[in-house]
C-alpha atoms as a PDB file:
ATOM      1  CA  UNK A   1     126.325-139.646  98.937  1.00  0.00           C
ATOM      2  CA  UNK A   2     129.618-140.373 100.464  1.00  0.00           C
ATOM      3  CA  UNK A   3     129.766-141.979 104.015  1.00  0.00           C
ATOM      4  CA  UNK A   4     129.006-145.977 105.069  1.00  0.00           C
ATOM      5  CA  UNK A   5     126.564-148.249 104.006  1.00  0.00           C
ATOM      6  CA  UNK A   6     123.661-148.459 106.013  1.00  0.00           C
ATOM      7  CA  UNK A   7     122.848-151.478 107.979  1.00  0.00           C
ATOM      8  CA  UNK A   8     119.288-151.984 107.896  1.00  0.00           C
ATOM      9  CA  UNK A   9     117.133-153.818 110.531  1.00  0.00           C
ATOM     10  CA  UNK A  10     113.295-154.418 110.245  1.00  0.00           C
ATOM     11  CA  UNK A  11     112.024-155.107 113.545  1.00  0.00           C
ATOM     12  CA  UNK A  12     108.523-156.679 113.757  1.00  0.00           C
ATOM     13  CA  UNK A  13     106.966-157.252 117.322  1.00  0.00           C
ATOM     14  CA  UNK A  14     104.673-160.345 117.091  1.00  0.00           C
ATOM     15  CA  UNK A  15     101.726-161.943 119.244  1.00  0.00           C
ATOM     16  CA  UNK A  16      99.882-164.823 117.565  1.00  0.00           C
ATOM     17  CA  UNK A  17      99.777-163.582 114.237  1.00  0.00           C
ATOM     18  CA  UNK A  18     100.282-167.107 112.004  1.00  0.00           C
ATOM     19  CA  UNK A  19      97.475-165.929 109.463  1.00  0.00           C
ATOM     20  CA  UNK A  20      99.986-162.538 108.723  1.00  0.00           C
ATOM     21  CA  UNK A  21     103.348-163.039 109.720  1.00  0.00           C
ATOM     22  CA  UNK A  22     104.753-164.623 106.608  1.00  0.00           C
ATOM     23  CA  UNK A  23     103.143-161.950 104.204  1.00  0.00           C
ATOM     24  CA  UNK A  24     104.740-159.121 106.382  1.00  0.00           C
ATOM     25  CA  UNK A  25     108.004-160.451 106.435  1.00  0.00           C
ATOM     26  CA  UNK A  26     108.142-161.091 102.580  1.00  0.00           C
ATOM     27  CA  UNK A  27     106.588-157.695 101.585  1.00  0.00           C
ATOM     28  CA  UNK A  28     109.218-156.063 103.360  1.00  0.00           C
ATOM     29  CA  UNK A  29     112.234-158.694 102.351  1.00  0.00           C
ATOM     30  CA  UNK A  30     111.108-157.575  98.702  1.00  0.00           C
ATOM     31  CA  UNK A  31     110.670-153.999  99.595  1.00  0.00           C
ATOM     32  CA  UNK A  32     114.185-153.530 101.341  1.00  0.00           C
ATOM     33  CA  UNK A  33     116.524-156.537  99.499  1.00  0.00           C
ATOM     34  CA  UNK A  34     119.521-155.325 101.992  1.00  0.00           C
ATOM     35  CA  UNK A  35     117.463-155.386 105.357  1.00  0.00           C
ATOM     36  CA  UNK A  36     117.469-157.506 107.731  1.00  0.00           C
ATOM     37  CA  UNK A  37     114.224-159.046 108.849  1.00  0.00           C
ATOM     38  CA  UNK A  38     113.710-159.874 112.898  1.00  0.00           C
ATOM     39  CA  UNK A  39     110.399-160.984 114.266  1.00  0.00           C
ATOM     40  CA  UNK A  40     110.769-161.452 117.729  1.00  0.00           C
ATOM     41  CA  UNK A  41     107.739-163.668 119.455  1.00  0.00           C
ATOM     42  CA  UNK A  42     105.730-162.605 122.354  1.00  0.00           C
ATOM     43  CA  UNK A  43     105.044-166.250 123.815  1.00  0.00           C
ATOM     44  CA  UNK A  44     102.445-167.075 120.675  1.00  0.00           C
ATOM     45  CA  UNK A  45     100.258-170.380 120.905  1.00  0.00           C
ATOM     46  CA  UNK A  46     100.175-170.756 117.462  1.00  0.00           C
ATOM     47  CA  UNK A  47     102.708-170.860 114.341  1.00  0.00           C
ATOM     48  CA  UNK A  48     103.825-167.395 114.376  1.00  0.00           C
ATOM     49  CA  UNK A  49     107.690-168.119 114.848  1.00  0.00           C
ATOM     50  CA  UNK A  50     107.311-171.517 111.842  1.00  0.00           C
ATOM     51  CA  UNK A  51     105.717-168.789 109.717  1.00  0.00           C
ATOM     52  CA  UNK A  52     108.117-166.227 110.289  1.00  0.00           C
ATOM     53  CA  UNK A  53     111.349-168.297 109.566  1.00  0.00           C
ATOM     54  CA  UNK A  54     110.085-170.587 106.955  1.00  0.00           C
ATOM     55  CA  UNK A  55     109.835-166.527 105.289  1.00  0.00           C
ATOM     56  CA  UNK A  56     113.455-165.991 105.931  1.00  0.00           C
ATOM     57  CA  UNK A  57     112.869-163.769 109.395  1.00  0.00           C
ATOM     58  CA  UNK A  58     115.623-163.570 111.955  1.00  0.00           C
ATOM     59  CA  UNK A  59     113.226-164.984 114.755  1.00  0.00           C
ATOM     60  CA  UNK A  60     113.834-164.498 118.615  1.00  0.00           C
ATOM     61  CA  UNK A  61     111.708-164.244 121.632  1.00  0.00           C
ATOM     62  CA  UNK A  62     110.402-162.289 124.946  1.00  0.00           C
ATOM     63  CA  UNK A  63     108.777-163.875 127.578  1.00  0.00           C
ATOM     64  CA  UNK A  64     107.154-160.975 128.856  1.00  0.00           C
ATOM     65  CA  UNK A  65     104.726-160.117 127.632  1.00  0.00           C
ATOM     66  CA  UNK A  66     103.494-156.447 126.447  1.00  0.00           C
ATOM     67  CA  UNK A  67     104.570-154.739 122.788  1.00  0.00           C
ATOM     68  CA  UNK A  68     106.996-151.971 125.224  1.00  0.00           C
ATOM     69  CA  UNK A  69     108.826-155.151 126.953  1.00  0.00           C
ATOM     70  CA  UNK A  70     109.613-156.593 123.352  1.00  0.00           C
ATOM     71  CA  UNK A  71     110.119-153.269 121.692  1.00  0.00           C
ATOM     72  CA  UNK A  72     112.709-152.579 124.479  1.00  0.00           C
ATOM     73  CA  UNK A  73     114.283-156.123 124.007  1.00  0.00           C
ATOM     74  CA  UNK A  74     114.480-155.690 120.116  1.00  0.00           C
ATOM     75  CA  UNK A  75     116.118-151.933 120.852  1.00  0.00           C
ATOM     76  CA  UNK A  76     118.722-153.572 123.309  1.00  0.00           C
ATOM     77  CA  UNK A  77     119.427-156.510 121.191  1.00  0.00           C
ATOM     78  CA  UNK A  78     119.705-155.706 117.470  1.00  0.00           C
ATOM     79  CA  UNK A  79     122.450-153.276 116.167  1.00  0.00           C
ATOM     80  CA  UNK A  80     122.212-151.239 112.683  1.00  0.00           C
ATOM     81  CA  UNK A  81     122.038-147.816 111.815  1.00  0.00           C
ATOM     82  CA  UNK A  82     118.184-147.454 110.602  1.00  0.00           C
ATOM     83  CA  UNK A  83     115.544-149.484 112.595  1.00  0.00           C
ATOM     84  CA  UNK A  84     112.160-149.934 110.812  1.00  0.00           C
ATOM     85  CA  UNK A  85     109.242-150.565 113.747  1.00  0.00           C
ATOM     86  CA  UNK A  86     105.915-152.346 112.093  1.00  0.00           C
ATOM     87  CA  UNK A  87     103.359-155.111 113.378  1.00  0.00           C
ATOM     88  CA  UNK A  88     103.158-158.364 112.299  1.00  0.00           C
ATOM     89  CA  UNK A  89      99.310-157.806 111.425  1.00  0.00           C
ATOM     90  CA  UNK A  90      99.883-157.285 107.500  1.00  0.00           C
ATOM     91  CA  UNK A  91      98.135-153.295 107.924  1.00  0.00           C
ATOM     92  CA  UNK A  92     101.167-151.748 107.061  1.00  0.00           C
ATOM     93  CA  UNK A  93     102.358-150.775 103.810  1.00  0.00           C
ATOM     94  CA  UNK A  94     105.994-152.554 103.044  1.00  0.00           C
ATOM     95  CA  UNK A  95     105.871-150.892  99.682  1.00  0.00           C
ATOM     96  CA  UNK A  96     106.312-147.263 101.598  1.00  0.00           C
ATOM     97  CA  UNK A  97     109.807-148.525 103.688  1.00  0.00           C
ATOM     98  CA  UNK A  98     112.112-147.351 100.748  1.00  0.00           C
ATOM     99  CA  UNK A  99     110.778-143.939 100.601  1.00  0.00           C
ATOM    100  CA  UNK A 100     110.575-143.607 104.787  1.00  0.00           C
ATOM    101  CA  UNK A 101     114.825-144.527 104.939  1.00  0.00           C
ATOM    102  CA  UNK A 102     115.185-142.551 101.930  1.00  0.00           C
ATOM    103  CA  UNK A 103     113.602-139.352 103.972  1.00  0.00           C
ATOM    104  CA  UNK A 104     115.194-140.334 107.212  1.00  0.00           C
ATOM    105  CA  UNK A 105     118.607-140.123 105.669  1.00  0.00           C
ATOM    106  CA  UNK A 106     118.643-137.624 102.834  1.00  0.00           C
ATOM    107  CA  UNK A 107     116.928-134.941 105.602  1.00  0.00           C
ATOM    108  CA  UNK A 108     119.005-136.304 108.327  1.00  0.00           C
ATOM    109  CA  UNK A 109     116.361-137.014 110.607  1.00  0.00           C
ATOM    110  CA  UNK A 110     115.526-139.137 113.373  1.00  0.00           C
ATOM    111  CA  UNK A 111     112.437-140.151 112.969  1.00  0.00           C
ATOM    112  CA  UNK A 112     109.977-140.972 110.391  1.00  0.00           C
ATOM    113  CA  UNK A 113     106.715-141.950 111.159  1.00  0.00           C
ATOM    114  CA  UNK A 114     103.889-143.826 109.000  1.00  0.00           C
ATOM    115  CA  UNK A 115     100.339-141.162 109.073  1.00  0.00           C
ATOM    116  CA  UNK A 116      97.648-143.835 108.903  1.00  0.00           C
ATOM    117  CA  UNK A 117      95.616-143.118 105.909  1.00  0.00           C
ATOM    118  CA  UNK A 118      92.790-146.059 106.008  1.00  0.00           C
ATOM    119  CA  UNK A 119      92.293-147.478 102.094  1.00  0.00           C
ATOM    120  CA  UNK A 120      89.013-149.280 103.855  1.00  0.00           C
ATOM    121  CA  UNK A 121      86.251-148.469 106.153  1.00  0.00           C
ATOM    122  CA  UNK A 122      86.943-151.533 108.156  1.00  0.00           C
ATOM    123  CA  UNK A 123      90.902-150.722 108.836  1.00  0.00           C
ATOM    124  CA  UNK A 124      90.185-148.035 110.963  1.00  0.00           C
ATOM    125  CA  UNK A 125      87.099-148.732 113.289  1.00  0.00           C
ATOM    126  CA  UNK A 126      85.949-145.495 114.724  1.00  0.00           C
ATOM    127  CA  UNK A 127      86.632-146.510 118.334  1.00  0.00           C
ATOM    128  CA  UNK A 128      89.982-146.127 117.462  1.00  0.00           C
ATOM    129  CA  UNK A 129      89.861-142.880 115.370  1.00  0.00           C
ATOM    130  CA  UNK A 130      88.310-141.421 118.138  1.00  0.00           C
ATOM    131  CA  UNK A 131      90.711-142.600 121.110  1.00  0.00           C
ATOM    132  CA  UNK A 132      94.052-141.666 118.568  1.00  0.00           C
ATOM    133  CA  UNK A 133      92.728-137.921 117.619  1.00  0.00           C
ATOM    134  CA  UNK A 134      91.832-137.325 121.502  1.00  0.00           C
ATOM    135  CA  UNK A 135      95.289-138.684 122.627  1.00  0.00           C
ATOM    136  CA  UNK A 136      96.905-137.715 120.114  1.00  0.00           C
ATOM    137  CA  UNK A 137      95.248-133.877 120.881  1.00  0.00           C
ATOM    138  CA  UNK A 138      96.030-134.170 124.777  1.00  0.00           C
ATOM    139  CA  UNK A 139      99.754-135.030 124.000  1.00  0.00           C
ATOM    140  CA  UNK A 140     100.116-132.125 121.562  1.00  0.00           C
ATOM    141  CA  UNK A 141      99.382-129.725 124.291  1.00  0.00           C
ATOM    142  CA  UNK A 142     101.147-131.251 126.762  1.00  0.00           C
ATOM    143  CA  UNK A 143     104.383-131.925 125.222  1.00  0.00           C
ATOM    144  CA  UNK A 144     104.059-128.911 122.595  1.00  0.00           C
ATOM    145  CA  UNK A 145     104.654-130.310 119.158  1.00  0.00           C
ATOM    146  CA  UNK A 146     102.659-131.277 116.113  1.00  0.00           C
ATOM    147  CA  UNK A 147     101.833-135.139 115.083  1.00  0.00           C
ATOM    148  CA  UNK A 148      99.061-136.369 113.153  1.00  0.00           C
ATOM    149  CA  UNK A 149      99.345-139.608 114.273  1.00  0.00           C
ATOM    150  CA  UNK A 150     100.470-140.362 117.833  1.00  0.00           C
ATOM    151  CA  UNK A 151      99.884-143.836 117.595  1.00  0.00           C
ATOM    152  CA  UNK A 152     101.054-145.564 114.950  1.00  0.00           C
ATOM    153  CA  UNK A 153     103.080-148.611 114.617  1.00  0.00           C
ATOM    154  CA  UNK A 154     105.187-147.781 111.402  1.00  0.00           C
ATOM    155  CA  UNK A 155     108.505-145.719 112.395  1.00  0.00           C
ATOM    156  CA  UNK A 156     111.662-145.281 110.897  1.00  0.00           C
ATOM    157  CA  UNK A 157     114.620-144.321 113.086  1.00  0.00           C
ATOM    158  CA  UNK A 158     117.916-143.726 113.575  1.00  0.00           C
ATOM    159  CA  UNK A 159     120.559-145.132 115.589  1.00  0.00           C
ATOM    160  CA  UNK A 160     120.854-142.137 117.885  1.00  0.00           C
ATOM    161  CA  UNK A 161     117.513-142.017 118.547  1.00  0.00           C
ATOM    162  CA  UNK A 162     116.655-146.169 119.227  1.00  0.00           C
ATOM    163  CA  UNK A 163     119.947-146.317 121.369  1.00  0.00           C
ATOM    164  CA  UNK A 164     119.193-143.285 123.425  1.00  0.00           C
ATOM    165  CA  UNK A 165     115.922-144.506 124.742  1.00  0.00           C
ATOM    166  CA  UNK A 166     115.308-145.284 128.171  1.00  0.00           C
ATOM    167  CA  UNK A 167     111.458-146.141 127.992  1.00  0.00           C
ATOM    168  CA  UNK A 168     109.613-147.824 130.668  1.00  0.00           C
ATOM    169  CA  UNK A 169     106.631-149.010 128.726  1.00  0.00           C
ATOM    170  CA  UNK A 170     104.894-152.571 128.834  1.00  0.00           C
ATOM    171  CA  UNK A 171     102.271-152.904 126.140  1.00  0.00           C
ATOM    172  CA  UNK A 172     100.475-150.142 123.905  1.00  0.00           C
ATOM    173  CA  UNK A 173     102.402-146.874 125.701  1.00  0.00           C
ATOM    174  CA  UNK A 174     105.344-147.470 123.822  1.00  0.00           C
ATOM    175  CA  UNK A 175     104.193-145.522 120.924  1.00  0.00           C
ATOM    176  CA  UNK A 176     103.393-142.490 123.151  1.00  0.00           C
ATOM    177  CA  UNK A 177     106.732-142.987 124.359  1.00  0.00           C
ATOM    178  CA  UNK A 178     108.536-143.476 121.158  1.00  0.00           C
ATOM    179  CA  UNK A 179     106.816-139.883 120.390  1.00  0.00           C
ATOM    180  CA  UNK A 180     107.332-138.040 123.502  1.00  0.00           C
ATOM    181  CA  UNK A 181     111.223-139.355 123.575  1.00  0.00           C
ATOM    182  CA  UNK A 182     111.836-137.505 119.919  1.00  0.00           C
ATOM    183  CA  UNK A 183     109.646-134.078 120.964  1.00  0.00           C
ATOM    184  CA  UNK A 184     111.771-133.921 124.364  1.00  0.00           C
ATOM    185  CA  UNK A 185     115.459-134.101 122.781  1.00  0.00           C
ATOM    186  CA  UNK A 186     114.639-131.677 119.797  1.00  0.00           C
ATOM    187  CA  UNK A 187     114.681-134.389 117.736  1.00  0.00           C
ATOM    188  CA  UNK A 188     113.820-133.722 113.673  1.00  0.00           C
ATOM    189  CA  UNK A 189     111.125-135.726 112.486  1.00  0.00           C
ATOM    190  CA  UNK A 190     108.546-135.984 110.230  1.00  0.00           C
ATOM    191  CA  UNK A 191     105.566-137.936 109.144  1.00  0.00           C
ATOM    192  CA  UNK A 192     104.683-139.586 106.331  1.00  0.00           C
ATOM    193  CA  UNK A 193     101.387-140.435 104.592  1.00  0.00           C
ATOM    194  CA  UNK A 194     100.785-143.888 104.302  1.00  0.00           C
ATOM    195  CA  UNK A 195      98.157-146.629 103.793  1.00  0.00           C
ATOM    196  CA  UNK A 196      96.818-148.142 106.380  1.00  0.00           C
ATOM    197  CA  UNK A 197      95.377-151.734 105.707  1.00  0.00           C
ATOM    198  CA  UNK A 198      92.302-153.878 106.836  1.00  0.00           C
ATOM    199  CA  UNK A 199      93.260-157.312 108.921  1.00  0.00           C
ATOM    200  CA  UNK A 200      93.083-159.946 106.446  1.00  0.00           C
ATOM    201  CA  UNK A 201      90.707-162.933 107.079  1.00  0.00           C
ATOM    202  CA  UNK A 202      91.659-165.174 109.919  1.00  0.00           C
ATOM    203  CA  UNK A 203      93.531-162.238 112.248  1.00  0.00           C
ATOM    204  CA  UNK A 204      92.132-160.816 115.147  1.00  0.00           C
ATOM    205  CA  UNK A 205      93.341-157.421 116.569  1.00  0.00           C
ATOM    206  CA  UNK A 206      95.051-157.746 120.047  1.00  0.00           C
ATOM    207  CA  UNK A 207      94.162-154.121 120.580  1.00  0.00           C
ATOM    208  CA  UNK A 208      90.986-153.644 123.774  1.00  0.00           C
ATOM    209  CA  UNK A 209      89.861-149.527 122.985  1.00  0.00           C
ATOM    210  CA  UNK A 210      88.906-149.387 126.273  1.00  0.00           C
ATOM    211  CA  UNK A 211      91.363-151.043 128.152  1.00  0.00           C
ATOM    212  CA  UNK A 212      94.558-149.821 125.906  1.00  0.00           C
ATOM    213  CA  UNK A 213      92.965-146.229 125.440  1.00  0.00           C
ATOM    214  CA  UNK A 214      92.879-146.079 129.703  1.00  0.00           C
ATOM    215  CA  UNK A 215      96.823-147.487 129.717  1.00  0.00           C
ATOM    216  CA  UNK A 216      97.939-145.077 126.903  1.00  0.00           C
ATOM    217  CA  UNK A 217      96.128-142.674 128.700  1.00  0.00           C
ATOM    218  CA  UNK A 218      97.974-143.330 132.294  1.00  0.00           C
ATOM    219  CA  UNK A 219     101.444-143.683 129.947  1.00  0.00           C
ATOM    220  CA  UNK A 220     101.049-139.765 129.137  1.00  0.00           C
ATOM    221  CA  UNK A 221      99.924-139.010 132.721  1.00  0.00           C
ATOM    222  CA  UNK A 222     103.428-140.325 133.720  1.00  0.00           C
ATOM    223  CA  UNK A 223     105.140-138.696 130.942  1.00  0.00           C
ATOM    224  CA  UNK A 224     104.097-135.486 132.211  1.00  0.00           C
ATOM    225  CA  UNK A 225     104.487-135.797 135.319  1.00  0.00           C
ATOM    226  CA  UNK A 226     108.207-137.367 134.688  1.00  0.00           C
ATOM    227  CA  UNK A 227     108.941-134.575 131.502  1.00  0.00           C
ATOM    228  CA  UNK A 228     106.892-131.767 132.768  1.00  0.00           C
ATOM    229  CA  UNK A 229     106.594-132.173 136.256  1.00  0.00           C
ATOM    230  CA  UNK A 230     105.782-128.278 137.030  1.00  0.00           C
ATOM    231  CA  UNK A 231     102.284-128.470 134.970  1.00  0.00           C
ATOM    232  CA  UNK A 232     102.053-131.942 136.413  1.00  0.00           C
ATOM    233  CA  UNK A 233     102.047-130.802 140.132  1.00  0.00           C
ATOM    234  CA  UNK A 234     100.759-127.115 139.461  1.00  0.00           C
ATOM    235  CA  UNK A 235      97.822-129.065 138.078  1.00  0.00           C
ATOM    236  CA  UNK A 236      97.524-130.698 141.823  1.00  0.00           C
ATOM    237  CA  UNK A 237      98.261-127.423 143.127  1.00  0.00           C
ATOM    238  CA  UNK A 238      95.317-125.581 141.587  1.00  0.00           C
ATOM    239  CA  UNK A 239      92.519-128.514 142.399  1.00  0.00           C
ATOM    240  CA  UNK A 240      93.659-128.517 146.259  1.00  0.00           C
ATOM    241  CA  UNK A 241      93.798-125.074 145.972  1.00  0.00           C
ATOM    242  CA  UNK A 242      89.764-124.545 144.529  1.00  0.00           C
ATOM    243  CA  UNK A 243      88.765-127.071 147.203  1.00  0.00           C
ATOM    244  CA  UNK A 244      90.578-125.371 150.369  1.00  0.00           C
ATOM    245  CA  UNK A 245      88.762-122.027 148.790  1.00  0.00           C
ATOM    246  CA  UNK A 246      85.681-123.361 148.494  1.00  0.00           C
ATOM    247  CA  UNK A 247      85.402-125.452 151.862  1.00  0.00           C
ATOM    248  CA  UNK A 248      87.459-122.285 154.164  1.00  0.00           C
ATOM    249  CA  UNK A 249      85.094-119.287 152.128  1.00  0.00           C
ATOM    250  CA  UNK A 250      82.214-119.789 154.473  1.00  0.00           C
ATOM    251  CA  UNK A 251      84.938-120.448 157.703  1.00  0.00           C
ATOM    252  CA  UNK A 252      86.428-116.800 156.838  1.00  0.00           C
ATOM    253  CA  UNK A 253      83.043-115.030 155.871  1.00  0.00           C
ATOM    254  CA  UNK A 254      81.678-116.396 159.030  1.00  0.00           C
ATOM    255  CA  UNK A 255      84.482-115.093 161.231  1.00  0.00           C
ATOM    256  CA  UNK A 256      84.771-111.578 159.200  1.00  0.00           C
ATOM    257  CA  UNK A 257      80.955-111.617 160.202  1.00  0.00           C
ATOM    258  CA  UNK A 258      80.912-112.593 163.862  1.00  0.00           C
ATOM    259  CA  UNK A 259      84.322-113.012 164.962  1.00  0.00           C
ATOM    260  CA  UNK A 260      83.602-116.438 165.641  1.00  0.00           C
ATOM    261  CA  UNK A 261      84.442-119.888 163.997  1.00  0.00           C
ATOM    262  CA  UNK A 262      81.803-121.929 164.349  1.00  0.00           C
ATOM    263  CA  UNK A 263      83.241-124.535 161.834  1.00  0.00           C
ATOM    264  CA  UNK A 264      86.414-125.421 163.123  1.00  0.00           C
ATOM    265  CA  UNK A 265      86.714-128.920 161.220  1.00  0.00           C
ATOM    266  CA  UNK A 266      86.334-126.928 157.991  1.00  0.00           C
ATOM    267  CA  UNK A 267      88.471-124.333 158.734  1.00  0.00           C
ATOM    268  CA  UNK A 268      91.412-126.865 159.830  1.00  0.00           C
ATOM    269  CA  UNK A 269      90.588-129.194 156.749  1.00  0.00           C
ATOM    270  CA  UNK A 270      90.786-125.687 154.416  1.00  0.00           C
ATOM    271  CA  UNK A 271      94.160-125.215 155.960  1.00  0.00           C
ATOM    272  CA  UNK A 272      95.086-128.501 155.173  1.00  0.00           C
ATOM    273  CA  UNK A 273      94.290-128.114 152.111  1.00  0.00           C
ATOM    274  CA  UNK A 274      95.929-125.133 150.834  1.00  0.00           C
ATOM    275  CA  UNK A 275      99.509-126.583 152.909  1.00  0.00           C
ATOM    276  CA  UNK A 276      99.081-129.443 150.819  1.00  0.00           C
ATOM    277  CA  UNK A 277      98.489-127.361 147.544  1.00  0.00           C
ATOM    278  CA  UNK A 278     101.418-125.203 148.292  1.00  0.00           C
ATOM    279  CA  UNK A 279     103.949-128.048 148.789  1.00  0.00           C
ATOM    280  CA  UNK A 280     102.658-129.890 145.689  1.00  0.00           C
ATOM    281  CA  UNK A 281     103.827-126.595 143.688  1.00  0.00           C
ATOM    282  CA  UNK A 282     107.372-126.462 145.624  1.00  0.00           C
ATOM    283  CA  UNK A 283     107.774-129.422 144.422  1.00  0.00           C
ATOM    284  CA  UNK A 284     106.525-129.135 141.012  1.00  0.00           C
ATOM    285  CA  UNK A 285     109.584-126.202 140.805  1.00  0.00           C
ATOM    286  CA  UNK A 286     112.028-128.468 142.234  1.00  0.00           C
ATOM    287  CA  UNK A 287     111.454-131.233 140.449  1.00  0.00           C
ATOM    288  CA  UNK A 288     111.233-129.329 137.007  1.00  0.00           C
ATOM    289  CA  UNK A 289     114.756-127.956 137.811  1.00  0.00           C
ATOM    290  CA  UNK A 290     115.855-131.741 138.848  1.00  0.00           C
ATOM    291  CA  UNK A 291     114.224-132.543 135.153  1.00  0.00           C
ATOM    292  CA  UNK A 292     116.235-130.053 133.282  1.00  0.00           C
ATOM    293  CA  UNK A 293     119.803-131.589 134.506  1.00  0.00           C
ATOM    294  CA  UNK A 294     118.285-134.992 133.092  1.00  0.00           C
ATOM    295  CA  UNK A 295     117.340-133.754 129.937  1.00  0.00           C
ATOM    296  CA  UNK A 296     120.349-132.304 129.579  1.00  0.00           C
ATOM    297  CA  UNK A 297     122.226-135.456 130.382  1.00  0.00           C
ATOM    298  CA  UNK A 298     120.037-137.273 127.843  1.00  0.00           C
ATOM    299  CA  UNK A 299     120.414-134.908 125.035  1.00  0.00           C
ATOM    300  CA  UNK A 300     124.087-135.363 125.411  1.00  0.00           C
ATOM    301  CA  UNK A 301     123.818-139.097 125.194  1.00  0.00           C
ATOM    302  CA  UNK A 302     121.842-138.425 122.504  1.00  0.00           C
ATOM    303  CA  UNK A 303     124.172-136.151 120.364  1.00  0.00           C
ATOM    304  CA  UNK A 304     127.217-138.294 121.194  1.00  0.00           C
ATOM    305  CA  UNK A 305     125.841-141.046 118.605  1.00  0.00           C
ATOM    306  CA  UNK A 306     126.774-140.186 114.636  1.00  0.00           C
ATOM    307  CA  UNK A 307     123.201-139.174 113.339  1.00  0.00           C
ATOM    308  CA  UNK A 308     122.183-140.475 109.628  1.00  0.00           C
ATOM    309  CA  UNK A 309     123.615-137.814 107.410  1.00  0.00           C
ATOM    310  CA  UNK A 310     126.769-139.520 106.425  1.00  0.00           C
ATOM    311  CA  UNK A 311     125.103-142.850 105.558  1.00  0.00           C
ATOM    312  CA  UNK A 312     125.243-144.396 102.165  1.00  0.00           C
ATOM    313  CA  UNK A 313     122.021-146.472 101.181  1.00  0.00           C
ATOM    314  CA  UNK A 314     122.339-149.610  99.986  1.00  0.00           C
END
C-alpha cells in the first residue's frame, strides 16, 4: 500500500483510575509499537496521571469534568490520522487495536467500533445489558441504521471523521453522539467483535445505570430533535393533537346535539390545543428544511478531509 505513514494516536479519557491506568497504557504501547499513547486526566484525586506517565503516556488534563468535555478536548488537541478511543478501566482488549486500524484503513472506513462480547458474567452486569440493547434499539429507529453496540467505549476513527465533529456532549452522551455523527454523514463503518473485560480488583465503575441511562437517554432526545426535527415535532404534533380531540369531542357532540356549548372552557382549551399542535408541525417542516442545508454544510466539511485509503501502516 502506497500513500503516507499513518500517525497513530491512542486517546484514553481517565477519572481516578490508579489501580488500571498503567496496564492500559502498556497493553496498548505493546499492541501498537508506533502509536502514540495520551491519557488525558479528568481532575483525579488519586495517582492516575503518576501511573500513566511512569507507563510512558503522553499525559494532559481537563478541568471539566464529564467523558464528552475531555473527549472534545482530546479531539481538538491531538493531531494524527487514526484516533483509537478506549477507557482507562483495563475492560478493553489492547490485543484487538491492530486488527481495528488494519480494517479502518484497508476498507477505507471511518469508523470502527469494538462489539462488547463479555468473557465474564461480572463484566457486563445486566443493568447495563438492558439499558445498551433498549438505547441502542430506540436509536436504531430513530436515526435508521444498524449497530450492535451503541455504547461502547472502543472506536477506531479517522481523521475526517474526529475533525468533523461538532458534539455538544458532557459525560456518557458522547458515545451516542460519536454514533449518530457517523449514521448522519453516510459515513462507512463497521463493528467489530471484541472482548469485553471484568474491572480488575481495586477499580470501581464511574458509570450510575440510572442516572447515565436518563442522560444518554435526554442526549438522543436532542439528537432527534436537532437531526430529525420533523419526527421530533410531528411527535408533539400528534400528542396535542389526541388531547385537543379528546377534550373538544364532547364540546362538538354537544353542540351537533343541541346547538349549544355548554363547555366553553373546553371548547377554547381544545382550540388551543390543536393551534398549538399545528404550529409545532410548521415548524417541524421548517426546521427539517433548515436541517438539510446544515447537513449539507457538514458533509462537505466532512469530505474536504483526505479519508484513510491512501495511508501506509506503520
Amino acid at each position: 500500500m502506497n500513500g503516507t505513514t499513518a500517525r497513530i494516536a491512542v486517546l484514553i479519557p481517565c477519572y481516578n483510575e490508579e489501580a488500571t491506568i498503567g496496564k492500559v497504557v502498556g497493553d496498548f504501547r505493546l499492541a501498537l509499537p508506533s502509536a502514540q499513547v495520551f491519557v488525558y486526566d479528568n481532575n483525579s484525586a488519586d495517582r492516575t496521571l503518576e501511573m500513566a506517565s511512569a507507563a510512558g503516556a503522553v499525559v494532559r488534563g481537563e478541568l471539566r469534568q464529564g467523558k464528552g468535555n475531555v473527549v472534545r478536548r482530546m479531539f481538538a488537541d491531538i493531531e494524527a490520522d487514526i484516533y483509537i478511543l478506549a477507557d482507562g478501566d483495563d475492560t478493553y482488549d489492547a490485543e484487538a487495536a491492530p486488527l481495528l486500524v488494519e480494517t479502518l484503513v484497508r476498507d477505507g472506513l471511518d469508523v470502527v467500533s469494538g462489539r462488547r462480547i463479555a468473557v465474564a458474567q461480572a463484566a457486563y452486569r445486566t443493568g447495563h445489558v438492558f439499558g445498551n440493547h433498549l438505547l441502542t434499539g430506540l436509536t436504531a429507529m430513530m436515526f435508521q441504521v444498524k449497530i450492535a453496540d451503541l455504547l461502547t467505549g472502543y472506536r477506531v476513527m479517522s481523521r475526517r471523521f474526529v475533525k468533523s465533529f461538532p458534539f455538544t456532549a458532557q459525560g456518557f452522551g458522547i458515545e451516542t453522539e460519536l454514533t449518530v455523527h457517523a449514521v448522519r454523514l453516510l459515513m462507512p463503518v463497521v463493528e467489530i467483535d471484541t472482548r469485553y473485560k471484568e474491572r480488575p480488583e481495586g477499580s470501581i465503575s464511574k458509570l450510575n445505570t440510572w442516572r447515565d441511562g436518563l442522560r444518554i437517554l435526554s442526549t438522543i432526545a436532542l439528537l432527534v430533535r436537532e437531526e430529525r426535527p420533523l419526527i421530533f415535532f410531528s411527535a408533539i404534533f400528534l400528542l396535542l393533537a389526541l388531547v385537543s380531540l379528546a377534550v373538544g369531542a364532547p364540546v362538538v357532540y354537544e353542540y351537533a346535539r343541541t346547538g349549544l356549548v355548554p363547555r366553553l372552557p373546553s371548547a377554547i382549551l381544545a382550540t388551543g390545543l390543536m393551534g398549538i399542535a399545528l404550529l409545532s408541525l410548521a415548524s417541524g417542516m421548517i426546521l427539517d428544511t433548515v436541517t438539510r442545508g446544515r447537513w449539507e454544510s457538514k458533509r462537505m466539511a466532512y469530505l474536504a478531509i483526505p479519508g484513510p485509503q491512501e495511508l501506509k501502516l506503520p
